[in-house]
C-alpha atoms as a PDB file:
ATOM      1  CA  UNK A   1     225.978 145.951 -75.216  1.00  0.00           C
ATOM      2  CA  UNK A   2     224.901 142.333 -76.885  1.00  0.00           C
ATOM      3  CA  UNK A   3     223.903 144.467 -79.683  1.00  0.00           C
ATOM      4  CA  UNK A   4     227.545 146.394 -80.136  1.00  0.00           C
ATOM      5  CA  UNK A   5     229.313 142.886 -79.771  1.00  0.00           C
ATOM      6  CA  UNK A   6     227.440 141.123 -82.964  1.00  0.00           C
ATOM      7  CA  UNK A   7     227.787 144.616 -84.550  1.00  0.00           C
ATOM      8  CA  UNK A   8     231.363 144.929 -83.981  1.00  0.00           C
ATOM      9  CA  UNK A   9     231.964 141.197 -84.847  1.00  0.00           C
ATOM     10  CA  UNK A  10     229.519 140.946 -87.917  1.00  0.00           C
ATOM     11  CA  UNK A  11     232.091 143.895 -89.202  1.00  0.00           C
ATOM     12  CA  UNK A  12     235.174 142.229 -88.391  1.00  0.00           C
ATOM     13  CA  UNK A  13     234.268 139.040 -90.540  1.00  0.00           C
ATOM     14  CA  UNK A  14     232.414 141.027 -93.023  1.00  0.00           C
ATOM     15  CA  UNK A  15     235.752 142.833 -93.958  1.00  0.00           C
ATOM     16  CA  UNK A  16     237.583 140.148 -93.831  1.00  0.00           C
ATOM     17  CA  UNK A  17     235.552 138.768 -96.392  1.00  0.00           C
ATOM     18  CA  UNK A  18     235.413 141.909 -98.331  1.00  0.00           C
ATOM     19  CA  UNK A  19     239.888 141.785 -97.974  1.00  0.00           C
ATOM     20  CA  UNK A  20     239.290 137.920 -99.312  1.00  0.00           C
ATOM     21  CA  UNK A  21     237.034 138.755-102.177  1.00  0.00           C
ATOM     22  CA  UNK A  22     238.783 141.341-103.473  1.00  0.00           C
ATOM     23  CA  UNK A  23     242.016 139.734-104.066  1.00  0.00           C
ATOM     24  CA  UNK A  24     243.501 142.280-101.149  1.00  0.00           C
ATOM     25  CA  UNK A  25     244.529 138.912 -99.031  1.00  0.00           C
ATOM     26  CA  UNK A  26     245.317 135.613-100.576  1.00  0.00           C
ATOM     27  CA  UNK A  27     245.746 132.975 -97.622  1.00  0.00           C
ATOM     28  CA  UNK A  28     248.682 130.578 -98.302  1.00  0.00           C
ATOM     29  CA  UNK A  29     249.106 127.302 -95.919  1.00  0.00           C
ATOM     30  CA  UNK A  30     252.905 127.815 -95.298  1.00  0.00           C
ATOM     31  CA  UNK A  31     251.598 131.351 -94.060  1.00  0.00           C
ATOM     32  CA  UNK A  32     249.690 129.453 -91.368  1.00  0.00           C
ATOM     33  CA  UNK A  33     252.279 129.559 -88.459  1.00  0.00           C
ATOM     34  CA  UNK A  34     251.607 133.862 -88.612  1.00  0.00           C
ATOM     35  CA  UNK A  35     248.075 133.777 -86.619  1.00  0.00           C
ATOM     36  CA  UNK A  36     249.815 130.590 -84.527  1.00  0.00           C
ATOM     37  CA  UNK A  37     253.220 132.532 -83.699  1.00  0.00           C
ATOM     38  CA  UNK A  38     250.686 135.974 -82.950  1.00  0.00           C
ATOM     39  CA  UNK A  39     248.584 133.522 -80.476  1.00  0.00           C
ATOM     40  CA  UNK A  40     251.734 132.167 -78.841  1.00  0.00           C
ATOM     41  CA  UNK A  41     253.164 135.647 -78.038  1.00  0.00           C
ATOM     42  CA  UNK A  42     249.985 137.304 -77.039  1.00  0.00           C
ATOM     43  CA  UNK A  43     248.376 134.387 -75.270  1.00  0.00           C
ATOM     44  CA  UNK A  44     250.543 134.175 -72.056  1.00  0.00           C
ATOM     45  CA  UNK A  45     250.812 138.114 -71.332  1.00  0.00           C
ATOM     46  CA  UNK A  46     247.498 137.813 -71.475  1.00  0.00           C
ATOM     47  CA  UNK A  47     246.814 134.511 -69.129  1.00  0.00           C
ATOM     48  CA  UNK A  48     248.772 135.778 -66.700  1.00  0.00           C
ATOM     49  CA  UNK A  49     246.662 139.572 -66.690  1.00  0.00           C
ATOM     50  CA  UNK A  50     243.589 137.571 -66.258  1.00  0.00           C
ATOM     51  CA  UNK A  51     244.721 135.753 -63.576  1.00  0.00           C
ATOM     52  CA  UNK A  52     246.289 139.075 -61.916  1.00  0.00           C
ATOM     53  CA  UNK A  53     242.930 141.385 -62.456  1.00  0.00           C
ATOM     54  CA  UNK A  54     240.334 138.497 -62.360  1.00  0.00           C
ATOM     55  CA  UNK A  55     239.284 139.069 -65.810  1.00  0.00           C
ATOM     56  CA  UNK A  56     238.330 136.388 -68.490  1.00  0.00           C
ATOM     57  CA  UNK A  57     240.118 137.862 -71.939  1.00  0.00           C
ATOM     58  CA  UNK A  58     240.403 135.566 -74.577  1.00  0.00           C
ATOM     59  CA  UNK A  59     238.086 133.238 -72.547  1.00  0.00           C
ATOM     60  CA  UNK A  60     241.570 131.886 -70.621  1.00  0.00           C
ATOM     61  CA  UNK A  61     239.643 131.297 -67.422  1.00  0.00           C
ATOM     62  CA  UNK A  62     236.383 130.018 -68.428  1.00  0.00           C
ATOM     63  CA  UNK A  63     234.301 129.238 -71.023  1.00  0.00           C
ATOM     64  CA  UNK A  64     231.615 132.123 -71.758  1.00  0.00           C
ATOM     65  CA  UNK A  65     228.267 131.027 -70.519  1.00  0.00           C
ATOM     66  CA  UNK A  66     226.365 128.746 -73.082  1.00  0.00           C
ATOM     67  CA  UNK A  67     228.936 128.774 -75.507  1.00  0.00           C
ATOM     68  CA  UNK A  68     230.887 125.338 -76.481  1.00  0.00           C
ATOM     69  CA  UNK A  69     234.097 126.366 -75.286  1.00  0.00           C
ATOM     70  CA  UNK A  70     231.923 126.223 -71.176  1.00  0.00           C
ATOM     71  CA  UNK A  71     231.031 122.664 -72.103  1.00  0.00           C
ATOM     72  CA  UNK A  72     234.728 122.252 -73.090  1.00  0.00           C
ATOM     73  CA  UNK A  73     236.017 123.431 -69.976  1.00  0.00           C
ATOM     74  CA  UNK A  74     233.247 121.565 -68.004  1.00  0.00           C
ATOM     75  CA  UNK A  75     234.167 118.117 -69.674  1.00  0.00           C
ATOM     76  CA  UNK A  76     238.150 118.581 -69.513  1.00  0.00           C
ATOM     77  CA  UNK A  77     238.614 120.661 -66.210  1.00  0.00           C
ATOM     78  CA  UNK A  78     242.384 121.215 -65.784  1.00  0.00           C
ATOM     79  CA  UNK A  79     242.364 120.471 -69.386  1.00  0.00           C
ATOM     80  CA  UNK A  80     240.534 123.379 -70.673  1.00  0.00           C
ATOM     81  CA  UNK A  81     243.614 125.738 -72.003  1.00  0.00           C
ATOM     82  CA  UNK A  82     245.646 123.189 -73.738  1.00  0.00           C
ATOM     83  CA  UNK A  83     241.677 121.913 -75.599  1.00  0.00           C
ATOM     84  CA  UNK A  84     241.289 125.502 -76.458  1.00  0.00           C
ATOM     85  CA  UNK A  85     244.574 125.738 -77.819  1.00  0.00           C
ATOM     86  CA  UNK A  86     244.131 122.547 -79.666  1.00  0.00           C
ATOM     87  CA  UNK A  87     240.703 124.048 -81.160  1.00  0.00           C
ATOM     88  CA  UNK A  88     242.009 127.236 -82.128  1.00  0.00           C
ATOM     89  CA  UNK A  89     244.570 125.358 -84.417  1.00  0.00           C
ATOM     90  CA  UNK A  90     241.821 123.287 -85.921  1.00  0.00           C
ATOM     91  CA  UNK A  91     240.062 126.333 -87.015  1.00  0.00           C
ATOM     92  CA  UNK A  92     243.006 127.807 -88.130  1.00  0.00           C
ATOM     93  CA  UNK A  93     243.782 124.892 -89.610  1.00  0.00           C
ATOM     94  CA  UNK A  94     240.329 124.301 -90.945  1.00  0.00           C
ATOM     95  CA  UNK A  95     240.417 128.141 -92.331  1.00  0.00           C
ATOM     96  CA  UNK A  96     243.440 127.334 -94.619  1.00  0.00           C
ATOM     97  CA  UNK A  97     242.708 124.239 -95.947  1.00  0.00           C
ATOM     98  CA  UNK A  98     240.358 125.828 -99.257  1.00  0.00           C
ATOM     99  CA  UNK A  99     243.995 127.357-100.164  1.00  0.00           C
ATOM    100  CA  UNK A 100     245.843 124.295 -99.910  1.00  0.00           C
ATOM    101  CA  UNK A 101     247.990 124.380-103.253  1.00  0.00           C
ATOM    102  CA  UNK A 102     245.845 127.528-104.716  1.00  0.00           C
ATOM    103  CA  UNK A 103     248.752 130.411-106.041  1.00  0.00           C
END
């Protein structure tokens, strides 16, 4: 299974690469609010399944084991979801920035 995930994953990124490098997708920063509105509309539906089935999607409920979003949840308690939210826009954030006035 730990061997499918990285497999899966390693393709994901690798093809979005491939997209990037071959001119397919050109990132623009007024684009930006796209992956923010598509988190903001598919977050809650999802929150609110976790809850329901007792399942972790998304990592909503907890941070995965080892990983920095469990010491994030461990050092802001109640605080967790709105931190994670706050992180996923710096990495969006931080993904856009080398296209910053690029046409």
């Amino acid at each position: 299974m730990n061997l499918t995930g990285f497999s899966i994953h390693t393709g994901l990124i690798l093809f979005g690469v491939w997209q990037l490098l071959d001119g397919a997708v050109k990132p623009r920063m007024k684009a930006m609010w796209k992956p923010v509105a598509f988190l903001m509309v598919v977050v809650p539906p999802i929150y609110l399944i976790d809850r329901w089935l007792g399942t972790n999607y998304f990592f909503l409920m907890e941070g995965s084991l080892g990983s920095p979003l469990q010491l994030l949840q461990e050092r802001l308690g109640i605080w967790y979801i709105p931190a994670y939210a706050a992180l996923a826009l710096a990495v969006i954030t931080i993904e856009y920035l080398p296209w910053r006035g690029k046409r």
